[in-house]
N, C-alpha and C. Protein backbone atom coordinates (compact mmCIF):
# COMPACT_ATOMS: atom_id res chain seq x y z
N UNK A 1 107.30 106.22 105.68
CA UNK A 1 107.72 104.83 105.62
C UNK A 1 106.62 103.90 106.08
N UNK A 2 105.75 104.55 107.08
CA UNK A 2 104.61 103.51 107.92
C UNK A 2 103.73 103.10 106.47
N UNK A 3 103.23 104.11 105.69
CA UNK A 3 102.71 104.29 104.51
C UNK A 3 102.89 103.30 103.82
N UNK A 4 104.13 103.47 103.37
CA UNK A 4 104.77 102.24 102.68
C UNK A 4 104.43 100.70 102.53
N UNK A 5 104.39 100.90 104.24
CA UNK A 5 104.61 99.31 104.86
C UNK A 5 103.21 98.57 104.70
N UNK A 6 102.24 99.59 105.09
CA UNK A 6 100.63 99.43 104.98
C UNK A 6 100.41 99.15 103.52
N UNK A 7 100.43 99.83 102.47
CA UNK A 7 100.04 99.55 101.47
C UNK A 7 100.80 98.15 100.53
N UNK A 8 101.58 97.82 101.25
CA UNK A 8 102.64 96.49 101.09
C UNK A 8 101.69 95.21 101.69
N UNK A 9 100.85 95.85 102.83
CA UNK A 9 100.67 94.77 103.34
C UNK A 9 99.33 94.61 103.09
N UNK A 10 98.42 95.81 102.98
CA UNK A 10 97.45 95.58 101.66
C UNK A 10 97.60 94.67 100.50
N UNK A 11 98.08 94.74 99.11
CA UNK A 11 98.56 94.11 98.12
C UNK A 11 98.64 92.73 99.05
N UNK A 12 99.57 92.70 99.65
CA UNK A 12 99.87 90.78 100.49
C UNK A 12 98.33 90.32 100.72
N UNK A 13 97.85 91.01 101.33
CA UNK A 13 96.57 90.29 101.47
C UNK A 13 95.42 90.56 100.52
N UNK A 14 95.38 91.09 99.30
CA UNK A 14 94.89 91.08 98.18
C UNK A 14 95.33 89.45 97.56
N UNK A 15 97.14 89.87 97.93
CA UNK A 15 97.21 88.31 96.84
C UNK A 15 97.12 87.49 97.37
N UNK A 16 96.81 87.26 98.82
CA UNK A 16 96.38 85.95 99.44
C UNK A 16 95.04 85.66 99.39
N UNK A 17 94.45 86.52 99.43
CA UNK A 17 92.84 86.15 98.95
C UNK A 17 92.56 85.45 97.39
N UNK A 18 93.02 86.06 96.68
CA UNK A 18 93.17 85.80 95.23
C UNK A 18 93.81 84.37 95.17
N UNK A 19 95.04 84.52 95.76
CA UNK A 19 95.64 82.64 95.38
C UNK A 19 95.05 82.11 96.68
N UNK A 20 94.08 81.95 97.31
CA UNK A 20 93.12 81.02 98.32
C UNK A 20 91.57 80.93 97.34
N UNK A 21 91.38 81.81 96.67
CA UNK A 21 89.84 81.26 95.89
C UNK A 21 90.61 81.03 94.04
N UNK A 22 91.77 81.18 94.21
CA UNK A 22 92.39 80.97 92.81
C UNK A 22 92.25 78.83 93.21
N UNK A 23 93.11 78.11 94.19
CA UNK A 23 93.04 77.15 95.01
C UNK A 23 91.56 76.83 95.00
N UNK A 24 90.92 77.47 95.65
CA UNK A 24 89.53 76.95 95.92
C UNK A 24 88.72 76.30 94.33
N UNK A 25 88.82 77.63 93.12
CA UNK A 25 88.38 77.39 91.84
C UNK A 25 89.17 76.13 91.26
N UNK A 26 90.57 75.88 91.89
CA UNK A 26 91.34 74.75 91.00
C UNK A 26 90.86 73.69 91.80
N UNK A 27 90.27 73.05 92.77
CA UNK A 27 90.47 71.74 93.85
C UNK A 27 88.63 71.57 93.51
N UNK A 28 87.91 72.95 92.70
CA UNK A 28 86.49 72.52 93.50
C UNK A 28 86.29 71.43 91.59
N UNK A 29 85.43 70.31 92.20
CA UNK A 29 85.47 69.09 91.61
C UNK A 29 83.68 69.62 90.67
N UNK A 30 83.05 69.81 91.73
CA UNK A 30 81.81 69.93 91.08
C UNK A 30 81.50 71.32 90.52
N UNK A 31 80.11 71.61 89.39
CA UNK A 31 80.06 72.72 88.84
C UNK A 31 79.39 74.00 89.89
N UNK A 32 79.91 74.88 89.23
CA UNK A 32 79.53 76.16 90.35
C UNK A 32 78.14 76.28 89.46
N UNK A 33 77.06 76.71 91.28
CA UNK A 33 75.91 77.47 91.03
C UNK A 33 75.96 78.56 91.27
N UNK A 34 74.87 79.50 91.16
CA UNK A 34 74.68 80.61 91.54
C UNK A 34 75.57 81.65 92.84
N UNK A 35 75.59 80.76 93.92
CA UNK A 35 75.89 81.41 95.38
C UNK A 35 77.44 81.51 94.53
N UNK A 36 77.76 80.36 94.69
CA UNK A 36 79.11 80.04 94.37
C UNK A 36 80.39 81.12 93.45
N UNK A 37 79.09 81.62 91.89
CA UNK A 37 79.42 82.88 91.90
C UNK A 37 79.17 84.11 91.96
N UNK A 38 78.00 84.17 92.90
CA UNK A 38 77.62 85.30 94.02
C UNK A 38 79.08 85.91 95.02
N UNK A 39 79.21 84.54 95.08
CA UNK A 39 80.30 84.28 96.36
C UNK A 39 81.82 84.81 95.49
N UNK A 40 82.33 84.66 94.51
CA UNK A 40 83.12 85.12 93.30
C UNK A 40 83.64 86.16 93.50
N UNK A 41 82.11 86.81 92.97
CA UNK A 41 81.87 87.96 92.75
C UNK A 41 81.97 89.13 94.09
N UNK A 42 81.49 88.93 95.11
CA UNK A 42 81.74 89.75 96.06
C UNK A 42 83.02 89.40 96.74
N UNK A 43 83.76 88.45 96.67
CA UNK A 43 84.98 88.47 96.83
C UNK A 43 85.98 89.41 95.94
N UNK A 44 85.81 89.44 94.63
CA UNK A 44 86.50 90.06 93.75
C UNK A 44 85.97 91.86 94.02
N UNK A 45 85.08 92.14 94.16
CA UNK A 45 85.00 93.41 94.77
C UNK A 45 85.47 93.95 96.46
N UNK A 46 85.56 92.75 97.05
CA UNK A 46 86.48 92.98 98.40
C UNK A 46 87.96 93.38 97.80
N UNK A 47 88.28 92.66 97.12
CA UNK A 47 89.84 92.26 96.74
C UNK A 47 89.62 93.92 96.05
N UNK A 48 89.38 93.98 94.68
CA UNK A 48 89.41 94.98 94.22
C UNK A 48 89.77 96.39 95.39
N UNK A 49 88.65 96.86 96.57
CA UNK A 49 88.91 97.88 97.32
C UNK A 49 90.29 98.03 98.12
N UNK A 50 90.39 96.67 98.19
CA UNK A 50 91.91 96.44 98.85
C UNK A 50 92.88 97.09 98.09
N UNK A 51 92.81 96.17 96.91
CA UNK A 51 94.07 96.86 95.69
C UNK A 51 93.83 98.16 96.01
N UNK A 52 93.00 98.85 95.05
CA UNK A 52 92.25 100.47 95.63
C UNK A 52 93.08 101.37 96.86
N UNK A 53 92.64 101.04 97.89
CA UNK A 53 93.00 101.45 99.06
C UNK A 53 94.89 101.26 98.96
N UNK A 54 94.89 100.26 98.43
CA UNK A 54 96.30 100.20 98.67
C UNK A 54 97.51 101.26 97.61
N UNK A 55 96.40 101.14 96.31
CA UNK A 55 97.36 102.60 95.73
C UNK A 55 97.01 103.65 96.34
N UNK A 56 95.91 103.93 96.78
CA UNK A 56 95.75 105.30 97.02
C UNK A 56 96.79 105.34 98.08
N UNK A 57 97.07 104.75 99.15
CA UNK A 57 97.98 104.96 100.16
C UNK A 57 99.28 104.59 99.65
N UNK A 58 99.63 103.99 98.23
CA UNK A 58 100.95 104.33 97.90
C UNK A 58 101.06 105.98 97.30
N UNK A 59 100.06 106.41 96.66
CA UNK A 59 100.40 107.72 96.34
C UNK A 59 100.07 108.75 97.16
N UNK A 60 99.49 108.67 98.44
CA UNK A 60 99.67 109.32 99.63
C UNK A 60 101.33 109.37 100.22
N UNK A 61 101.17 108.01 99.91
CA UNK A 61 103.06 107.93 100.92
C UNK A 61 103.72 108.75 99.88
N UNK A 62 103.58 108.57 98.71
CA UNK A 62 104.87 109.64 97.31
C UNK A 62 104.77 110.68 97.82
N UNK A 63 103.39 111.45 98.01
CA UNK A 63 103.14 112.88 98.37
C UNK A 63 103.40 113.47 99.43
N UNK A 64 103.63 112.61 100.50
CA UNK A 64 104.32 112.81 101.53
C UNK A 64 102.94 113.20 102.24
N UNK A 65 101.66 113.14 102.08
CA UNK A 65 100.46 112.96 103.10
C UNK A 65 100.59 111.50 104.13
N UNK A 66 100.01 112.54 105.37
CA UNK A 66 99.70 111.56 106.60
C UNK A 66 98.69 110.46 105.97
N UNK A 67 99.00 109.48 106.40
CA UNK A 67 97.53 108.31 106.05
C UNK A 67 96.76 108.49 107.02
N UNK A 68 97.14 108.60 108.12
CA UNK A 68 96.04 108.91 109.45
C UNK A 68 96.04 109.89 109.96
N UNK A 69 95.32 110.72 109.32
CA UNK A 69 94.78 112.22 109.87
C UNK A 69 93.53 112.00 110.67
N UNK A 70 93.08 112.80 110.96
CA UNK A 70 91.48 112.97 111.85
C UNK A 70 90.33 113.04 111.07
N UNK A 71 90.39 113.52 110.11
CA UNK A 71 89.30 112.94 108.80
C UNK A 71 89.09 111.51 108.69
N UNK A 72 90.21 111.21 108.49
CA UNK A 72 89.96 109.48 107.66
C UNK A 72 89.21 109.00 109.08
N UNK A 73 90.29 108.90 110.38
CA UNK A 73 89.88 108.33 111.62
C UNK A 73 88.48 108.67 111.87
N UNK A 74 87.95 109.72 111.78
CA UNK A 74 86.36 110.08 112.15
C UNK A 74 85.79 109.06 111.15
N UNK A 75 86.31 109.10 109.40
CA UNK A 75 85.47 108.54 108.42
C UNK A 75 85.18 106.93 109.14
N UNK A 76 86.29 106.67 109.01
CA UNK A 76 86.39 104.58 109.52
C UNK A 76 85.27 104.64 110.82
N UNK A 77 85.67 105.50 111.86
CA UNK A 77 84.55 105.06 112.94
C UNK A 77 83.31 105.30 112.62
N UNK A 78 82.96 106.14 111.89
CA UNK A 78 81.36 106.57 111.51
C UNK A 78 81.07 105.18 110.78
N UNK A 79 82.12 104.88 109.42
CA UNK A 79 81.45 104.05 108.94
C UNK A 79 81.49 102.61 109.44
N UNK A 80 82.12 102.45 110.31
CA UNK A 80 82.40 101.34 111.46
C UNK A 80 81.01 101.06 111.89
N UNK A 81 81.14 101.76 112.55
CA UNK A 81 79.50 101.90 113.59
C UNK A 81 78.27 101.90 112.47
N UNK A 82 77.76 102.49 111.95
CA UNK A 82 77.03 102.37 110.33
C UNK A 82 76.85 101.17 109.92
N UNK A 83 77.67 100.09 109.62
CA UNK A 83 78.24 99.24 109.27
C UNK A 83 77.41 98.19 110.08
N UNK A 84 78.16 98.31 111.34
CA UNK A 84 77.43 97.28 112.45
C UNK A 84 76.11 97.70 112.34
N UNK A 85 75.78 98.70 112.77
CA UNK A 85 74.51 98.69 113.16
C UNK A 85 73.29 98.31 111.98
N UNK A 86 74.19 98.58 110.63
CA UNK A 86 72.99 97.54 109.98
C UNK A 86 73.27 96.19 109.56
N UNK A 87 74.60 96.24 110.08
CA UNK A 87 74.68 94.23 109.57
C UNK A 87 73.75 93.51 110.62
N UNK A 88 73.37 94.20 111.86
CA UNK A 88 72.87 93.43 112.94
C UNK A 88 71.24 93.24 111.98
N UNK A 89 70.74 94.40 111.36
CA UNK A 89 69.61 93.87 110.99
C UNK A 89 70.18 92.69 109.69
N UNK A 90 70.44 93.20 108.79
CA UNK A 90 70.71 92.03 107.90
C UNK A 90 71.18 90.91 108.61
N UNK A 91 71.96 90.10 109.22
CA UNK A 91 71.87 88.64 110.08
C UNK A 91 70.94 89.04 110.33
N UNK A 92 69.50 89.68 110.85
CA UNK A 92 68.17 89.36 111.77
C UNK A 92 67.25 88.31 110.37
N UNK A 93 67.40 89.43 108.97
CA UNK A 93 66.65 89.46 107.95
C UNK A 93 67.11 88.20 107.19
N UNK A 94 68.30 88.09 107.15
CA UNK A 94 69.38 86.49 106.69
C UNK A 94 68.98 85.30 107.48
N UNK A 95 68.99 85.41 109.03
CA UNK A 95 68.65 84.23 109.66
C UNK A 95 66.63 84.16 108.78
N UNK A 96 66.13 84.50 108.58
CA UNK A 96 64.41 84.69 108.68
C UNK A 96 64.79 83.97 107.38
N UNK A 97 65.58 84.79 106.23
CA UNK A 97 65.42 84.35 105.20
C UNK A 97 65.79 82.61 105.08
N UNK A 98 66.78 82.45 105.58
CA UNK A 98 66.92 81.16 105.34
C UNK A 98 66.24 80.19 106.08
N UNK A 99 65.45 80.24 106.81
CA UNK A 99 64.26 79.35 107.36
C UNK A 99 63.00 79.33 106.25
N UNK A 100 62.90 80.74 105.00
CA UNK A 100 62.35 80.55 104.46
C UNK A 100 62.74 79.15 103.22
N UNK A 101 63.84 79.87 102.88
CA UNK A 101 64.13 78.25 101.89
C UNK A 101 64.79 77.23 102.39
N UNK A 102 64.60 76.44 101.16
CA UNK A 102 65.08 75.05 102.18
C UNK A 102 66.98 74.78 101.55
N UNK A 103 67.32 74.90 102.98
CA UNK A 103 68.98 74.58 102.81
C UNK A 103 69.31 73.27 103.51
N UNK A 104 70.19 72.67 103.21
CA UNK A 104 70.58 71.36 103.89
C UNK A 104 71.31 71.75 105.54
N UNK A 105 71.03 71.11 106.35
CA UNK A 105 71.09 71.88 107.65
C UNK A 105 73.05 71.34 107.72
N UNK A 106 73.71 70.85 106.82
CA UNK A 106 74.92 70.80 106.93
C UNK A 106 75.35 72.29 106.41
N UNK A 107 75.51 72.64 105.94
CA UNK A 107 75.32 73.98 104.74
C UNK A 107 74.75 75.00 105.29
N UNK A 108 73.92 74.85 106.05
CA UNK A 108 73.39 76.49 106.91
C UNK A 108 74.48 77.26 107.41
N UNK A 109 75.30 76.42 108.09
CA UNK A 109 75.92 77.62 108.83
C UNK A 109 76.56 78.12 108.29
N UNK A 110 77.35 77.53 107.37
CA UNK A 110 78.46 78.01 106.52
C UNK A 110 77.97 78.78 105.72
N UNK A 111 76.78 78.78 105.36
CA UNK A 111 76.13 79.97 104.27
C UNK A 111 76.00 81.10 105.14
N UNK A 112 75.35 80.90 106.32
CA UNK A 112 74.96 81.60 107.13
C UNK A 112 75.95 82.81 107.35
N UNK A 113 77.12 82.19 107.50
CA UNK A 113 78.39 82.78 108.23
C UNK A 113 79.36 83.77 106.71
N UNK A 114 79.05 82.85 106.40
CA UNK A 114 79.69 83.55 104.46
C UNK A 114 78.56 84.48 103.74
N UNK A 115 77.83 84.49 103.79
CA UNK A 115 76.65 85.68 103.34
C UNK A 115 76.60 86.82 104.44
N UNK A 116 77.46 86.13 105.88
CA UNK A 116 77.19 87.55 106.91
C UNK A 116 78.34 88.04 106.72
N UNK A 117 79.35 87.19 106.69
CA UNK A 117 80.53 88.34 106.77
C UNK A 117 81.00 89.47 105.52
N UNK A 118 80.40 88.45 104.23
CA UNK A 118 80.48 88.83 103.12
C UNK A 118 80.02 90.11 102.80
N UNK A 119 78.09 89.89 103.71
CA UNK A 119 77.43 91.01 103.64
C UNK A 119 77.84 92.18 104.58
N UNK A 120 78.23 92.09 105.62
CA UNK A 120 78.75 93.02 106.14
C UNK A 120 80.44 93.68 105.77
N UNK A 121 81.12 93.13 105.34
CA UNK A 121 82.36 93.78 104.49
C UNK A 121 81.95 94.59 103.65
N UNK A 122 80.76 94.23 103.01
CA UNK A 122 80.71 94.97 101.74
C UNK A 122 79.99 96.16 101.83
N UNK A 123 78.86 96.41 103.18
CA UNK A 123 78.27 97.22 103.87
C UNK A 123 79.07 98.23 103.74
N UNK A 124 80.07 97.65 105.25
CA UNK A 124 81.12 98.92 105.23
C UNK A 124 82.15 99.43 104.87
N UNK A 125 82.03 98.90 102.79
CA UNK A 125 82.76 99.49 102.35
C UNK A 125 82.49 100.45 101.37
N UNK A 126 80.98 100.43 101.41
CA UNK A 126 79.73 101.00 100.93
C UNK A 126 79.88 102.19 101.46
N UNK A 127 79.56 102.41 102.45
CA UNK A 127 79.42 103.73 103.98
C UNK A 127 80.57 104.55 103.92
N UNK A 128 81.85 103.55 103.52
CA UNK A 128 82.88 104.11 103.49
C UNK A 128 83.38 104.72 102.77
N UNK A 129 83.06 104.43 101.56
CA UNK A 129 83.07 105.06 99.95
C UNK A 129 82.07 106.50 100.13
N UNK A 130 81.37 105.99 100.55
CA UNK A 130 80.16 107.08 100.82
C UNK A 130 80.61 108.09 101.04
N UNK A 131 80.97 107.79 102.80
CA UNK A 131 81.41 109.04 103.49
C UNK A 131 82.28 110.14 102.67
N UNK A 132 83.58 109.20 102.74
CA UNK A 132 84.46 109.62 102.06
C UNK A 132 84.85 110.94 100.92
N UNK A 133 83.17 110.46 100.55
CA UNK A 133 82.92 111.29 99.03
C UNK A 133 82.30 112.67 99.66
N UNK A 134 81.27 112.17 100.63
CA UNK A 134 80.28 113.60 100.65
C UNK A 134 80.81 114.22 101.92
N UNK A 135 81.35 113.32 103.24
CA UNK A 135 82.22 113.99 104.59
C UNK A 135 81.27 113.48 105.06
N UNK A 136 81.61 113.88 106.13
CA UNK A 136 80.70 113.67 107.74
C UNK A 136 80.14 115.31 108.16
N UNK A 137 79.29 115.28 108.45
CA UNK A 137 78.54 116.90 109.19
C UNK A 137 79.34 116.92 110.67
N UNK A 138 79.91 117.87 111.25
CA UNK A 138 80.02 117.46 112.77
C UNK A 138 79.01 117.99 113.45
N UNK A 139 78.20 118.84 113.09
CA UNK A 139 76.55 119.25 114.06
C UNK A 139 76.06 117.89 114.10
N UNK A 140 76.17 117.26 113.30
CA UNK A 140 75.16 115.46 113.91
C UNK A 140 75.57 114.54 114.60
N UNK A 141 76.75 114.99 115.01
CA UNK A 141 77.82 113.67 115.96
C UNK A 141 77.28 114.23 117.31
């Protein structure tokens, strides 16, 4: 039933993302550049893993599999940690970069902050896919 409830609440926040940049695409007045659908685009692949994740844990719950076994839990923290530890360089390499071009200093942060979080979601969902596929070694932990 926990199963259930999770992958319910996945989908909810699939479709709240979707009708918040569905909103955003209807209210925005001026034409989209590049970032804008940079910005689209890696949203729609966030959303996408969500959906994803969220069938797979509806057809976990049919099958009557645990969603949280000790596999998955090892997978998320490995790729947790993974994750951080290279988003810290990317914000190092993001802050550098954008001193290289010229942004309007109203607009920095918000780029700043939306290219990091963006970039780091998508990191560790990268790592996570990863893992997932090939495992974790436990001689390297």
């Amino acid at each position: 039933m926990k199963e259930k409830k999770m992958a319910i609440v996945k989908f909810t926040v699939a479709a709240f993302i979707l009708g918040l940049m569905g909103f955003w695409i209807f209210k925005t007045t001026k034409p989209f550049n590049e970032l804008a659908y940079g910005t689209i685009g890696v949203m729609l692949i966030i959303v996408g893993f969500v959906i994803y994740s969220g069938i797979q844990a509806l057809k976990d719950a049919k099958s009557g599999l645990n969603a949280e076994d000790e596999l998955s839990k090892k997978i998320t923290q490995k790729a947790a940690s993974m994750a951080f530890s290279i988003s810290i360089y990317m914000w190092l390499i993001g802050m550098f970069a954008l001193d290289i071009f010229s942004v309007d200093s109203v607009n920095k942060a918000k780029l700043v902050i939306a290219i990091g979080m963006m970039g780091m979601t998508l990191i560790y969902i990268f790592i996570r896919l990863y893992l997932s596929k090939v495992g974790i070694d436990d001689n390297k932990d």
